[in-house]
PDB file of N, CA and C in Angstrom:
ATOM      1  N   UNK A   1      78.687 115.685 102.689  1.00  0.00           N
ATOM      2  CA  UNK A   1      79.983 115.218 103.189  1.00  0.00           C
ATOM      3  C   UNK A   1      80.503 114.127 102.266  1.00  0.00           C
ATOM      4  N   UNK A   2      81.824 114.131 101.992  1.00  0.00           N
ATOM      5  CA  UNK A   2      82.673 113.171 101.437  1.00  0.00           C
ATOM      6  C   UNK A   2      82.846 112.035 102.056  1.00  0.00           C
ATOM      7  N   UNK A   3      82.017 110.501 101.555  1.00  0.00           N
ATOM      8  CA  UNK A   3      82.225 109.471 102.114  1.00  0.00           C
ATOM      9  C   UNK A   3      82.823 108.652 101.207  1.00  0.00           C
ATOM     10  N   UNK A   4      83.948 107.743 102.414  1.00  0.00           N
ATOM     11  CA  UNK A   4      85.152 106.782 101.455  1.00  0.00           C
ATOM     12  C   UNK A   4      84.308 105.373 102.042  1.00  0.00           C
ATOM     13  N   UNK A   5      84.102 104.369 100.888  1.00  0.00           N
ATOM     14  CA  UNK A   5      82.942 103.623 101.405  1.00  0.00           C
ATOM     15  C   UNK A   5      84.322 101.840 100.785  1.00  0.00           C
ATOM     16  N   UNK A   6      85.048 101.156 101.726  1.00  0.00           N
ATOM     17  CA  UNK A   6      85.483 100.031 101.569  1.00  0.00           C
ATOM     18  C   UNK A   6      85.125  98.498 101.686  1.00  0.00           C
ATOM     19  N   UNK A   7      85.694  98.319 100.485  1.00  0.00           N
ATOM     20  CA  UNK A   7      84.979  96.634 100.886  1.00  0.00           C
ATOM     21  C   UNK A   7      85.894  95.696 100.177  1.00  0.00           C
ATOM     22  N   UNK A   8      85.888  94.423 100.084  1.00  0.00           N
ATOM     23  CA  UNK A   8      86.758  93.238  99.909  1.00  0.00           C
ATOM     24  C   UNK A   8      88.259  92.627 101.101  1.00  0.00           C
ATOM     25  N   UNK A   9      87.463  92.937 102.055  1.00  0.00           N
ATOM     26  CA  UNK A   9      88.666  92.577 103.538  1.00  0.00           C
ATOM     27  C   UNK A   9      87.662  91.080 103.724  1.00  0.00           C
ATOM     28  N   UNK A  10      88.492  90.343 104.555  1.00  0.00           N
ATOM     29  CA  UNK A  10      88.201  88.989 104.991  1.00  0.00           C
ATOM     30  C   UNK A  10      89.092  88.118 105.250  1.00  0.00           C
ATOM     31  N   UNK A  11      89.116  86.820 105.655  1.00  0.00           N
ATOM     32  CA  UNK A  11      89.927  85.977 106.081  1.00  0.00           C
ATOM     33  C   UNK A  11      90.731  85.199 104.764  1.00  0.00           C
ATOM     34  N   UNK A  12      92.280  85.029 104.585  1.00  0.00           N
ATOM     35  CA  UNK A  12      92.560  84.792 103.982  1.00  0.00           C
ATOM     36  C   UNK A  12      93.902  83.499 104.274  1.00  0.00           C
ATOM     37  N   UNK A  13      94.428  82.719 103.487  1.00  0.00           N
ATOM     38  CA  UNK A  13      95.666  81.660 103.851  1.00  0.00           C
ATOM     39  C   UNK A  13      96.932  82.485 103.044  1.00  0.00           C
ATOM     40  N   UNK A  14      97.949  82.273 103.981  1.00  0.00           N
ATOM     41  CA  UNK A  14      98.922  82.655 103.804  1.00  0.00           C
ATOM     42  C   UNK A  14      99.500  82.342 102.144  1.00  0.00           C
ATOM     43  N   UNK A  15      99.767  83.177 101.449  1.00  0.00           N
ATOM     44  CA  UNK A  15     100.016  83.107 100.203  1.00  0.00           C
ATOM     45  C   UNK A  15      98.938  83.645  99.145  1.00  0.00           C
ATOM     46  N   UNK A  16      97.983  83.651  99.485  1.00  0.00           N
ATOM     47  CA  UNK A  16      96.572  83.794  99.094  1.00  0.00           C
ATOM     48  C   UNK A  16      96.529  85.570  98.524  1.00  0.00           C
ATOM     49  N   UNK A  17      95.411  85.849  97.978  1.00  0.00           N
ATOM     50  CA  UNK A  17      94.958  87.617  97.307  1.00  0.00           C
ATOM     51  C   UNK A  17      94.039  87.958  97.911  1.00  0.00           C
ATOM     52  N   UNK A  18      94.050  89.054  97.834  1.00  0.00           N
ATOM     53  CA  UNK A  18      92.320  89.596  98.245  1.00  0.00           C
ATOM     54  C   UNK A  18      92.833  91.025  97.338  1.00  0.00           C
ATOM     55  N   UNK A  19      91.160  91.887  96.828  1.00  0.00           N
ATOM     56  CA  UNK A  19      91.752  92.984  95.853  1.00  0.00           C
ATOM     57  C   UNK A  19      90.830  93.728  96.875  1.00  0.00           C
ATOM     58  N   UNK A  20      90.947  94.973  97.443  1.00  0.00           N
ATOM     59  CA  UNK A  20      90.234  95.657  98.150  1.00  0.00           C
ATOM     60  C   UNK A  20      89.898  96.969  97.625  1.00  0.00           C
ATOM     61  N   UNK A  21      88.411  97.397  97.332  1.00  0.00           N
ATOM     62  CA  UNK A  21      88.231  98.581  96.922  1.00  0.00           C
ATOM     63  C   UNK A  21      87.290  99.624  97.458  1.00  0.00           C
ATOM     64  N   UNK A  22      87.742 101.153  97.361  1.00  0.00           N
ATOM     65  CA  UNK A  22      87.233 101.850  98.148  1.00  0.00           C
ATOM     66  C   UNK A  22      86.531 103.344  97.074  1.00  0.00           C
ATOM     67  N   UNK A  23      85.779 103.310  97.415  1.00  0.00           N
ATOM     68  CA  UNK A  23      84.794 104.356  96.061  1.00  0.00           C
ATOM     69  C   UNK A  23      84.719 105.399  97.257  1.00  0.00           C
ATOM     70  N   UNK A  24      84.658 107.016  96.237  1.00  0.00           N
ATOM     71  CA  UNK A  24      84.481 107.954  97.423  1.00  0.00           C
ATOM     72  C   UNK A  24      83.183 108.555  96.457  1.00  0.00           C
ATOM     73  N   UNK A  25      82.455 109.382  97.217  1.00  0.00           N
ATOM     74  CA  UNK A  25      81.369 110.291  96.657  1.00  0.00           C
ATOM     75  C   UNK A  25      80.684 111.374  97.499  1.00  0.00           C
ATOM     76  N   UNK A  26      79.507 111.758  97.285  1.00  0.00           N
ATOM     77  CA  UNK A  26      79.608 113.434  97.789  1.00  0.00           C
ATOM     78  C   UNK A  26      79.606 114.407  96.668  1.00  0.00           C
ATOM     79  N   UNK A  27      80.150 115.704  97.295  1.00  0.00           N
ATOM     80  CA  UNK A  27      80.361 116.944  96.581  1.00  0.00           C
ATOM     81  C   UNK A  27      81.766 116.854  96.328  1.00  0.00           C
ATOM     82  N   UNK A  28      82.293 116.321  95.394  1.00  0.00           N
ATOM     83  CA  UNK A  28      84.172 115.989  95.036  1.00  0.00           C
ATOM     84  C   UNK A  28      84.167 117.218  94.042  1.00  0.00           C
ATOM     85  N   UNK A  29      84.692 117.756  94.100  1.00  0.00           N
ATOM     86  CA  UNK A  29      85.555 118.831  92.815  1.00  0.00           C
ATOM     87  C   UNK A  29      86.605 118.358  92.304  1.00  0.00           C
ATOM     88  N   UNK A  30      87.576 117.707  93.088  1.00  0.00           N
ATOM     89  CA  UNK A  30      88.880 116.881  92.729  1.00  0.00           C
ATOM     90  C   UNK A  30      89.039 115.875  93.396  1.00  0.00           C
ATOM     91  N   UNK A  31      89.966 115.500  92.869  1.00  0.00           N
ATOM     92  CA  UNK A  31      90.802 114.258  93.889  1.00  0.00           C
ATOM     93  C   UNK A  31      92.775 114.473  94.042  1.00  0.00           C
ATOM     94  N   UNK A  32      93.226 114.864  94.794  1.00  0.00           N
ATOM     95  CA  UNK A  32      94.780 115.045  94.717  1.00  0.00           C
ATOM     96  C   UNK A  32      95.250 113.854  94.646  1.00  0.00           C
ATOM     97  N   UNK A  33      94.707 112.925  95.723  1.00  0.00           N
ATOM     98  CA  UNK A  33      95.367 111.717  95.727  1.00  0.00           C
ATOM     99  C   UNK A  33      94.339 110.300  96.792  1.00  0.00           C
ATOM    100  N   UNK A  34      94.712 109.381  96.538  1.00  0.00           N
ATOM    101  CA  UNK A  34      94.100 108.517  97.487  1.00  0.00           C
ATOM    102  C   UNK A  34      95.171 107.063  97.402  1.00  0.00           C
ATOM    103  N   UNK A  35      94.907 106.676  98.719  1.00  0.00           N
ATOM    104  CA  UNK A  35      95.476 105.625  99.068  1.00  0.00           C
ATOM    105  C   UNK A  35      94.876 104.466  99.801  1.00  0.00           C
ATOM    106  N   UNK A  36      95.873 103.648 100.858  1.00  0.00           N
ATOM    107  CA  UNK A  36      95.911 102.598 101.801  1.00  0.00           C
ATOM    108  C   UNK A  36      96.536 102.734 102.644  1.00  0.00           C
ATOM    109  N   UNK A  37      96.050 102.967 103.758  1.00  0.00           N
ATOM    110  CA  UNK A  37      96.983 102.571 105.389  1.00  0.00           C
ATOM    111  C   UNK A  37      96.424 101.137 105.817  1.00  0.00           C
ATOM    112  N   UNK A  38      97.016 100.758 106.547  1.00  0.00           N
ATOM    113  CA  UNK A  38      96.777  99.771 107.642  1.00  0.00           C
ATOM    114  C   UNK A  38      97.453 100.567 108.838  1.00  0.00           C
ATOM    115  N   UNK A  39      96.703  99.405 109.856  1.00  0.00           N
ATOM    116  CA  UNK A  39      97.386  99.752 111.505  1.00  0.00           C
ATOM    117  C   UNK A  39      96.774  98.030 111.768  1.00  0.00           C
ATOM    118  N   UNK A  40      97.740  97.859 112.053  1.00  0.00           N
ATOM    119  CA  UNK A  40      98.227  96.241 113.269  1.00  0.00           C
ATOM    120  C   UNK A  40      97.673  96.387 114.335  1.00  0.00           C
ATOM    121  N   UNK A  41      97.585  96.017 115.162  1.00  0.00           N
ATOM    122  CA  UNK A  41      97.200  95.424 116.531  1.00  0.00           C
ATOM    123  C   UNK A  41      98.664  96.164 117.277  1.00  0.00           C
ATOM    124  N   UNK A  42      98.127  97.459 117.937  1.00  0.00           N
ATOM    125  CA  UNK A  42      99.190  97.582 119.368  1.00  0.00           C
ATOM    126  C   UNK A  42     100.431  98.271 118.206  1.00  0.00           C
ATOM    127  N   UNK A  43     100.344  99.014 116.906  1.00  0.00           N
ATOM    128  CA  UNK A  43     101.063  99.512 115.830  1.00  0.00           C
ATOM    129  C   UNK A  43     100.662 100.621 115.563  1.00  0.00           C
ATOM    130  N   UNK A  44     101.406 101.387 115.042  1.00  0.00           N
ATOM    131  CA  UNK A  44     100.718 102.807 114.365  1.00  0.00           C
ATOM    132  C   UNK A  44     100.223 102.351 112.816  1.00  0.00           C
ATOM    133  N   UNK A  45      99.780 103.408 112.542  1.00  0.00           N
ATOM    134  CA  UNK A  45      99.046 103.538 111.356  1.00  0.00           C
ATOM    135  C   UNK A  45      99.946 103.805 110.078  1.00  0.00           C
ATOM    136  N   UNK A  46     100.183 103.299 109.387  1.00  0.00           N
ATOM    137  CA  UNK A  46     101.608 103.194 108.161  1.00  0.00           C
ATOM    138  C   UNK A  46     100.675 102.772 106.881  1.00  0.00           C
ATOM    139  N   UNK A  47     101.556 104.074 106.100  1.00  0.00           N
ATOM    140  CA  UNK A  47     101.210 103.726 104.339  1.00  0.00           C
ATOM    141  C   UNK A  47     101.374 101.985 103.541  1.00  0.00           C
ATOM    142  N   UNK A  48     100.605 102.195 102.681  1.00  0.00           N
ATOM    143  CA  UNK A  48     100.601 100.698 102.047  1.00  0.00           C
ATOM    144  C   UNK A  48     101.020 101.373 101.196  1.00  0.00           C
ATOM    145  N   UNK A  49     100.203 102.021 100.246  1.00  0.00           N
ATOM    146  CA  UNK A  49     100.155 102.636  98.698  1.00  0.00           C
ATOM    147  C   UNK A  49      99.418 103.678  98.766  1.00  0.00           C
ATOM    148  N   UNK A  50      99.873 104.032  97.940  1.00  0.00           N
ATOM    149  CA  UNK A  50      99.147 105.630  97.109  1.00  0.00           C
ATOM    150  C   UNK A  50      98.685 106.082  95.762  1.00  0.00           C
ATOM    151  N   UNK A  51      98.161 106.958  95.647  1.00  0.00           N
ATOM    152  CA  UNK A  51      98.465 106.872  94.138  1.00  0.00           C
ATOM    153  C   UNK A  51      97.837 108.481  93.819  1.00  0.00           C
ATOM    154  N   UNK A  52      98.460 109.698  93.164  1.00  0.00           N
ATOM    155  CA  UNK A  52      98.448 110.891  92.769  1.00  0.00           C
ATOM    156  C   UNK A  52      97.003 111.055  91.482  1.00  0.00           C
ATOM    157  N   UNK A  53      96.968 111.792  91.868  1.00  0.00           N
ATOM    158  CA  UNK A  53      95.856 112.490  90.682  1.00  0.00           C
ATOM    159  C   UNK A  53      96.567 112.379  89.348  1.00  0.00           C
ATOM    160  N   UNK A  54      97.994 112.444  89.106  1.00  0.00           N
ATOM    161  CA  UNK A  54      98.847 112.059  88.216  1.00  0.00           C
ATOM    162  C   UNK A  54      99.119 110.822  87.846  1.00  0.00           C
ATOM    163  N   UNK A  55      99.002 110.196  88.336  1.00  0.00           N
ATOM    164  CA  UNK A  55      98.755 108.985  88.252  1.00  0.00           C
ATOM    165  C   UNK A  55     100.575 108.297  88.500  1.00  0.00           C
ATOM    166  N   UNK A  56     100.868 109.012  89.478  1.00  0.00           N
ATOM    167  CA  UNK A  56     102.007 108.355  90.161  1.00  0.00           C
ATOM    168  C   UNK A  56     101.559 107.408  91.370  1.00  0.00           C
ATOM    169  N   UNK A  57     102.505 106.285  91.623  1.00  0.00           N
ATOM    170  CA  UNK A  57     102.382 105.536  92.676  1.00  0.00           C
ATOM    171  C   UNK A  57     103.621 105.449  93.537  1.00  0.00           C
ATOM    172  N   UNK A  58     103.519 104.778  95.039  1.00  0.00           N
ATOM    173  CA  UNK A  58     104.097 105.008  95.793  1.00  0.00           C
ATOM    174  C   UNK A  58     103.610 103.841  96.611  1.00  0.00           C
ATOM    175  N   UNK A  59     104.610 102.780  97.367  1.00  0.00           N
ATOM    176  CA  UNK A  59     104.325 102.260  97.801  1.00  0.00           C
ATOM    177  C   UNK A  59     105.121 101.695  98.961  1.00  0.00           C
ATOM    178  N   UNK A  60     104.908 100.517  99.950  1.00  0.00           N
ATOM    179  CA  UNK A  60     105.595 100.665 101.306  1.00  0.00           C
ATOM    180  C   UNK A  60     107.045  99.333 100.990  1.00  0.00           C
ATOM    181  N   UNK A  61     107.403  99.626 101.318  1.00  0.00           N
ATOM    182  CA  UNK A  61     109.206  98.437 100.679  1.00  0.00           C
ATOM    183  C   UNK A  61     108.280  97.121 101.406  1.00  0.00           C
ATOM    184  N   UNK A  62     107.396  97.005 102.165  1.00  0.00           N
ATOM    185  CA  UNK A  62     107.222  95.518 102.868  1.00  0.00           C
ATOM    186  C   UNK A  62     106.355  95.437 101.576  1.00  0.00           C
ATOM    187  N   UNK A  63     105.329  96.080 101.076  1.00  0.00           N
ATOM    188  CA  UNK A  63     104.732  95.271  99.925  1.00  0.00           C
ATOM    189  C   UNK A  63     105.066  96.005  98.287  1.00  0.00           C
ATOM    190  N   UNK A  64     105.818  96.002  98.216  1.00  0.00           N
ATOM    191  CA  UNK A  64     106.309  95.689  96.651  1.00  0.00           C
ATOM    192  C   UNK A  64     106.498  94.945  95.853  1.00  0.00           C
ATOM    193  N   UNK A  65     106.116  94.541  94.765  1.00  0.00           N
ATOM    194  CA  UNK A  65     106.351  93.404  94.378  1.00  0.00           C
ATOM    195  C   UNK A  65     105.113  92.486  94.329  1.00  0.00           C
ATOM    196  N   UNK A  66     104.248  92.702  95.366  1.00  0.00           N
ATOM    197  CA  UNK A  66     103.052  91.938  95.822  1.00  0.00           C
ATOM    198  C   UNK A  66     101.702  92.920  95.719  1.00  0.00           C
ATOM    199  N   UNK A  67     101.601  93.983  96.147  1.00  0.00           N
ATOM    200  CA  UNK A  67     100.258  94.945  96.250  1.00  0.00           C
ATOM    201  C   UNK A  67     100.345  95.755  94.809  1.00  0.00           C
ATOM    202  N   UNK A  68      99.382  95.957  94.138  1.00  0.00           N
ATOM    203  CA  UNK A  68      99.457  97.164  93.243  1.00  0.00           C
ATOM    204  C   UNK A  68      98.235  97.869  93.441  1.00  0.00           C
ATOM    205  N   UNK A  69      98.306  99.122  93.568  1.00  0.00           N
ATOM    206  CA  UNK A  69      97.525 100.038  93.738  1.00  0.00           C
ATOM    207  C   UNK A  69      97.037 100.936  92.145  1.00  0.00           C
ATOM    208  N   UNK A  70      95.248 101.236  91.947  1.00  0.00           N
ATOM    209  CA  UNK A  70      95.078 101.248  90.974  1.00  0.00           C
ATOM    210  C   UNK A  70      93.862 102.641  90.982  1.00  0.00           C
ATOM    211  N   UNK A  71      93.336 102.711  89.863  1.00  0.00           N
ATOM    212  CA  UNK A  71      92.103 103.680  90.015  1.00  0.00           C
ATOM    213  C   UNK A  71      91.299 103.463  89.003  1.00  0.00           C
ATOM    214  N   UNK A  72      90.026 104.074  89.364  1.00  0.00           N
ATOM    215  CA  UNK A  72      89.293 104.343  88.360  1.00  0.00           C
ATOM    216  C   UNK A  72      88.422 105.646  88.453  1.00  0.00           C
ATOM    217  N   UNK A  73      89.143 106.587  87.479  1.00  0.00           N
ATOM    218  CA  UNK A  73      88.617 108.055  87.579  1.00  0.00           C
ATOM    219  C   UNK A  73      86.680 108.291  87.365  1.00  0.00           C
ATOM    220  N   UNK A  74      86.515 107.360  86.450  1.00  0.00           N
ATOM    221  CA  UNK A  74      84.712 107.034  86.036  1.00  0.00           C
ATOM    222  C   UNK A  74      84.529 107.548  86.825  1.00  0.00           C
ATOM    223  N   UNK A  75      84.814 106.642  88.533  1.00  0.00           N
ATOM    224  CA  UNK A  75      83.790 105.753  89.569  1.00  0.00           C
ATOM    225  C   UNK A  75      84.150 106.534  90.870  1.00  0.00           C
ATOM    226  N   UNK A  76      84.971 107.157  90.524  1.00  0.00           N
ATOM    227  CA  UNK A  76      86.180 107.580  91.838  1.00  0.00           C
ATOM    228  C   UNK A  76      86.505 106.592  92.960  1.00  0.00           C
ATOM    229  N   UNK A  77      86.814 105.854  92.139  1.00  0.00           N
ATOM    230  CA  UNK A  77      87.099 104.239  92.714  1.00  0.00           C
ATOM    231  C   UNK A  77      88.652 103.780  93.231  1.00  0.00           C
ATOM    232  N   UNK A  78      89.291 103.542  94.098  1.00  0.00           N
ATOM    233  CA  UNK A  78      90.764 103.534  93.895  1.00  0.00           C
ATOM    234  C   UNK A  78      90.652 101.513  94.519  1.00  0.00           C
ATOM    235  N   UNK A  79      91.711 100.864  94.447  1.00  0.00           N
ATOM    236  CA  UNK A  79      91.696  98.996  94.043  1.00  0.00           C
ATOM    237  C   UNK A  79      92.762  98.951  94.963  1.00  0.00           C
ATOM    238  N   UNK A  80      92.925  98.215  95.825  1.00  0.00           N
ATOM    239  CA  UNK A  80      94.240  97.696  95.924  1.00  0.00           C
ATOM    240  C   UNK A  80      94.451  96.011  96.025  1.00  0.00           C
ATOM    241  N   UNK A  81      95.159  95.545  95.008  1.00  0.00           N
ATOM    242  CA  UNK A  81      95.284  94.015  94.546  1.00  0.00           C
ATOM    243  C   UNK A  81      96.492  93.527  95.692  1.00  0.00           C
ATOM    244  N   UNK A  82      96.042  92.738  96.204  1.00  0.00           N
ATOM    245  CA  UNK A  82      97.461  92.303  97.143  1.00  0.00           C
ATOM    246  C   UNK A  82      97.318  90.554  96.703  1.00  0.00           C
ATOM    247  N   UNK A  83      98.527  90.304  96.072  1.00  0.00           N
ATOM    248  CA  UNK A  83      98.969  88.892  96.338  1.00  0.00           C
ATOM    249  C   UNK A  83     100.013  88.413  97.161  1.00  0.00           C
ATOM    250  N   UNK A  84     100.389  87.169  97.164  1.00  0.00           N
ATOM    251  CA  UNK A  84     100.891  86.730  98.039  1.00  0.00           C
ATOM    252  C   UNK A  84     100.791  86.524  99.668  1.00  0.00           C
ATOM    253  N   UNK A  85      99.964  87.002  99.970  1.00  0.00           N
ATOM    254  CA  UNK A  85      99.302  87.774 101.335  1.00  0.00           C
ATOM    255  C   UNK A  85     100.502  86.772 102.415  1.00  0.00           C
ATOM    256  N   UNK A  86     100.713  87.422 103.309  1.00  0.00           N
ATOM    257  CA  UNK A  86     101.988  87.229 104.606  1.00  0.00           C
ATOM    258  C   UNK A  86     100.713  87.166 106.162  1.00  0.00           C
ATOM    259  N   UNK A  87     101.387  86.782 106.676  1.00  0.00           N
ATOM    260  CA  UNK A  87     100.760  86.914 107.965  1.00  0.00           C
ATOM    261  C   UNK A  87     100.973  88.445 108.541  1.00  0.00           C
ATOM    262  N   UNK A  88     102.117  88.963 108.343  1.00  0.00           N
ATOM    263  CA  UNK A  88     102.109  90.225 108.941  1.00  0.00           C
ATOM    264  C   UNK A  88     101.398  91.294 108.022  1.00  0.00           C
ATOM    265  N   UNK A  89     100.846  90.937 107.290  1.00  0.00           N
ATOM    266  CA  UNK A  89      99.733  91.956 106.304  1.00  0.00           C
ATOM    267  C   UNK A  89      98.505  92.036 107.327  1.00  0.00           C
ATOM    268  N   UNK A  90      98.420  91.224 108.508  1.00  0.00           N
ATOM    269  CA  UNK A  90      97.365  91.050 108.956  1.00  0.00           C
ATOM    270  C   UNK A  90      97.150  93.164 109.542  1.00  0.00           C
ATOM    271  N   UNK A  91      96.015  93.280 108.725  1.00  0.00           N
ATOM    272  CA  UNK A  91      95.521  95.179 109.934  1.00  0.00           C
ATOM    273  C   UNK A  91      94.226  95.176 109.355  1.00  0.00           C
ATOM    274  N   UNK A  92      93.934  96.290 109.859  1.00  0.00           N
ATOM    275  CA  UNK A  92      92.528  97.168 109.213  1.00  0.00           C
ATOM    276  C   UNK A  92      93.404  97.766 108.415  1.00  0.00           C
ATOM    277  N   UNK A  93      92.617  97.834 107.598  1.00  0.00           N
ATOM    278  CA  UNK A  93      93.117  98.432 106.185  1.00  0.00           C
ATOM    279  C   UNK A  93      92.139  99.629 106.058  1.00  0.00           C
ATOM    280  N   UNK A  94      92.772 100.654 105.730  1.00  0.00           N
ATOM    281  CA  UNK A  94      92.045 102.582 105.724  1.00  0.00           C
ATOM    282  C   UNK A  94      91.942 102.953 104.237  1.00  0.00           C
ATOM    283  N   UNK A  95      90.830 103.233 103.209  1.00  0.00           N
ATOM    284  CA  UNK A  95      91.060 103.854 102.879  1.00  0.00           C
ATOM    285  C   UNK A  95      91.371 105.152 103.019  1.00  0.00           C
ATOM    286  N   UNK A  96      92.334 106.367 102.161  1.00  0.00           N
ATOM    287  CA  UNK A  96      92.301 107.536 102.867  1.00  0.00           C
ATOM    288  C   UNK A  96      92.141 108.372 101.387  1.00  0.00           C
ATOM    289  N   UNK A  97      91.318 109.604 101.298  1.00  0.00           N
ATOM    290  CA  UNK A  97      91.449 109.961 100.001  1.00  0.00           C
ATOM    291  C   UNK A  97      92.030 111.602 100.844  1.00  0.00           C
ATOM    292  N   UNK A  98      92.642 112.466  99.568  1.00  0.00           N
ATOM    293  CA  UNK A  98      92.694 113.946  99.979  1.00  0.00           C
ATOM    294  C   UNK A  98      91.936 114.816  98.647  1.00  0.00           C
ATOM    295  N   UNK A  99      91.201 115.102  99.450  1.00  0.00           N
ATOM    296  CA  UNK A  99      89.697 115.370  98.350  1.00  0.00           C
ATOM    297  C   UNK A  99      89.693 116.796  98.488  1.00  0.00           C
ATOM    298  N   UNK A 100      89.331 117.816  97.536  1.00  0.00           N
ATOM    299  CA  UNK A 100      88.465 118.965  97.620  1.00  0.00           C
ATOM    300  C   UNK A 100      87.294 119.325  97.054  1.00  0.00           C
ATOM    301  N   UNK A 101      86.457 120.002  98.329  1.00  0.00           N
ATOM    302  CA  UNK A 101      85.403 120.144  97.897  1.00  0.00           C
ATOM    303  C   UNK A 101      84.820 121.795  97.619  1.00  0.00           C
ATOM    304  N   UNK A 102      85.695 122.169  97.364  1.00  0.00           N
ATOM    305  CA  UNK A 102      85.902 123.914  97.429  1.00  0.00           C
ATOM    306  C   UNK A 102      87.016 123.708  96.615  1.00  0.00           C
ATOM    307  N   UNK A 103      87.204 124.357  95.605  1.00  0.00           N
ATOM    308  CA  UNK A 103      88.543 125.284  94.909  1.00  0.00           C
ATOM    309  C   UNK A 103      89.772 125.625  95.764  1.00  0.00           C
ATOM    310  N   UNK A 104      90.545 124.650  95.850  1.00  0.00           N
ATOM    311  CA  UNK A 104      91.545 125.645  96.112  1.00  0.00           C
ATOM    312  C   UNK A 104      92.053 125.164  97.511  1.00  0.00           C
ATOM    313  N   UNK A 105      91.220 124.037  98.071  1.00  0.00           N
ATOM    314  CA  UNK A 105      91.258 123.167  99.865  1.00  0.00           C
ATOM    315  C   UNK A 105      91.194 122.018  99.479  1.00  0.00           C
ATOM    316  N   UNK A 106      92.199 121.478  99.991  1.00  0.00           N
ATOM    317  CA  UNK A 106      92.197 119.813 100.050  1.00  0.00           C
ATOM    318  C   UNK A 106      92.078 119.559 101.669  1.00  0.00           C
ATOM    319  N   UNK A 107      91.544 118.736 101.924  1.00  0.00           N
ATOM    320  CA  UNK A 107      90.907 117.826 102.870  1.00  0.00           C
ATOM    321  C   UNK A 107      90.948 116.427 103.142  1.00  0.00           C
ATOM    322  N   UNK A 108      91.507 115.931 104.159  1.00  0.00           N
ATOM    323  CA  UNK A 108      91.596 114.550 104.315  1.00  0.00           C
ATOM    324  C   UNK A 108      90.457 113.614 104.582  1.00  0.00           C
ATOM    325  N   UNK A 109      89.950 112.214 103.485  1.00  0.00           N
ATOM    326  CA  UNK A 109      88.983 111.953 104.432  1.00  0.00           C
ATOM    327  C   UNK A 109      89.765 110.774 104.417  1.00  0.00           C
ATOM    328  N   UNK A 110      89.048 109.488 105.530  1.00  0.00           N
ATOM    329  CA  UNK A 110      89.043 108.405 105.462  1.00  0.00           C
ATOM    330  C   UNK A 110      88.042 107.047 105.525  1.00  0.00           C
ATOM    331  N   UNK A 111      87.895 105.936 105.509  1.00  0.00           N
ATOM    332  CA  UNK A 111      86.982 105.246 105.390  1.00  0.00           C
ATOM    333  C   UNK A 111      86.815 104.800 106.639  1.00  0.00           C
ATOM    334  N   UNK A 112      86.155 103.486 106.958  1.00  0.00           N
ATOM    335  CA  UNK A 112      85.986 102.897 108.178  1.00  0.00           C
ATOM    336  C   UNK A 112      86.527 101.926 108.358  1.00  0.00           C
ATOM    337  N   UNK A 113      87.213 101.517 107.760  1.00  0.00           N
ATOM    338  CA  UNK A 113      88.112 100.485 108.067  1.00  0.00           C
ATOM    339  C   UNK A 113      87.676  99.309 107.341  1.00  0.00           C
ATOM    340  N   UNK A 114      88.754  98.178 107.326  1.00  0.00           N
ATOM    341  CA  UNK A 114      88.453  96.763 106.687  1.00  0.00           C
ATOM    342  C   UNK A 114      88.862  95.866 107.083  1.00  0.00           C
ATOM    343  N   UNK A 115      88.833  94.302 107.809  1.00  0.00           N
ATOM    344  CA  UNK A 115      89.674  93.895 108.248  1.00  0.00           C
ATOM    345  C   UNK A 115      90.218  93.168 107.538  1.00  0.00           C
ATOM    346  N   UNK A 116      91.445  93.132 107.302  1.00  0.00           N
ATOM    347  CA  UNK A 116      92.082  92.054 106.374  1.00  0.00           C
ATOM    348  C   UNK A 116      93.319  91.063 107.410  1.00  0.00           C
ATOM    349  N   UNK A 117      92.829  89.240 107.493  1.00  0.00           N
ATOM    350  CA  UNK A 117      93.619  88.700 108.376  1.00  0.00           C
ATOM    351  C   UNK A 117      94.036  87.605 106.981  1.00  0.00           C
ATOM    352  N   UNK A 118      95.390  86.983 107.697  1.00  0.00           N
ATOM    353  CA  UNK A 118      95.677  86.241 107.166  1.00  0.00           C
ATOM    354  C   UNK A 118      96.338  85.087 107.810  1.00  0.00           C
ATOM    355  N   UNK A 119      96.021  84.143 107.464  1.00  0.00           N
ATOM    356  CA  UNK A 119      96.445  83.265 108.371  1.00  0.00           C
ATOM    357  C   UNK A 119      97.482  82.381 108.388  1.00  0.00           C
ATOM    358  N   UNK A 120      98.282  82.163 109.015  1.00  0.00           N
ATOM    359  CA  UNK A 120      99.832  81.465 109.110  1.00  0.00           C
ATOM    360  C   UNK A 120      99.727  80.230 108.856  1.00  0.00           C
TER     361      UNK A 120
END
């Protein structure tokens, strides 16, 4: 099975960085794409960033400017650098990759979450 394994969440001061990264591994044949969700407290679950096997990015209008989303094909590693950090950045943060492990099927996985708070 394809596991998305995250780490660098923790308590942070308003204005402050944290770079959060999430490595996937397993039986991968590809990678289409992988990203970042968060979900808030009592919120749905909403895109941060993305980023294509092409190496296009995509990201959410609240963090532009501030998050960049990155990769590393080596490691199958994907980064996400957030500065400035806001109080409303406060969620669990998801990695999510869309992986195939068969020719020809992509598959969603995701990680276990991270908490990333920040404090006002």
């Amino acid at each position: 099975q394809v596991q998305l394994v995250e780490s660098g969440g923790g308590l942070v001061q308003t204005g402050g960085s944290l770079r959060l990264a999430c490595a996937a591994s397993g039986r991968i044949v590809s990678i289409n794409a992988m990203g970042w969700y968060r979900q808030a407290l009592g919120k749905q679950r909403e895109l941060v960033a993305a980023v294509t096997s092409g190496g296009s990015t995509n990201y959410a209008d609240s963090v532009k400017g501030r998050f960049t989303i990155s990769r590393d094909n080596t490691k199958n590693t994907v980064y996400l650098q957030m500065n400035s950090l806001k109080p409303e950045d406060t969620a669990v943060y998801y990695c999510h990759g869309r992986i195939s492990r068969l020719l020809g099927r992509y598959d969603d996985y995701w990680g276990q979450g991270t908490q990333v708070t920040v404090a006002s």
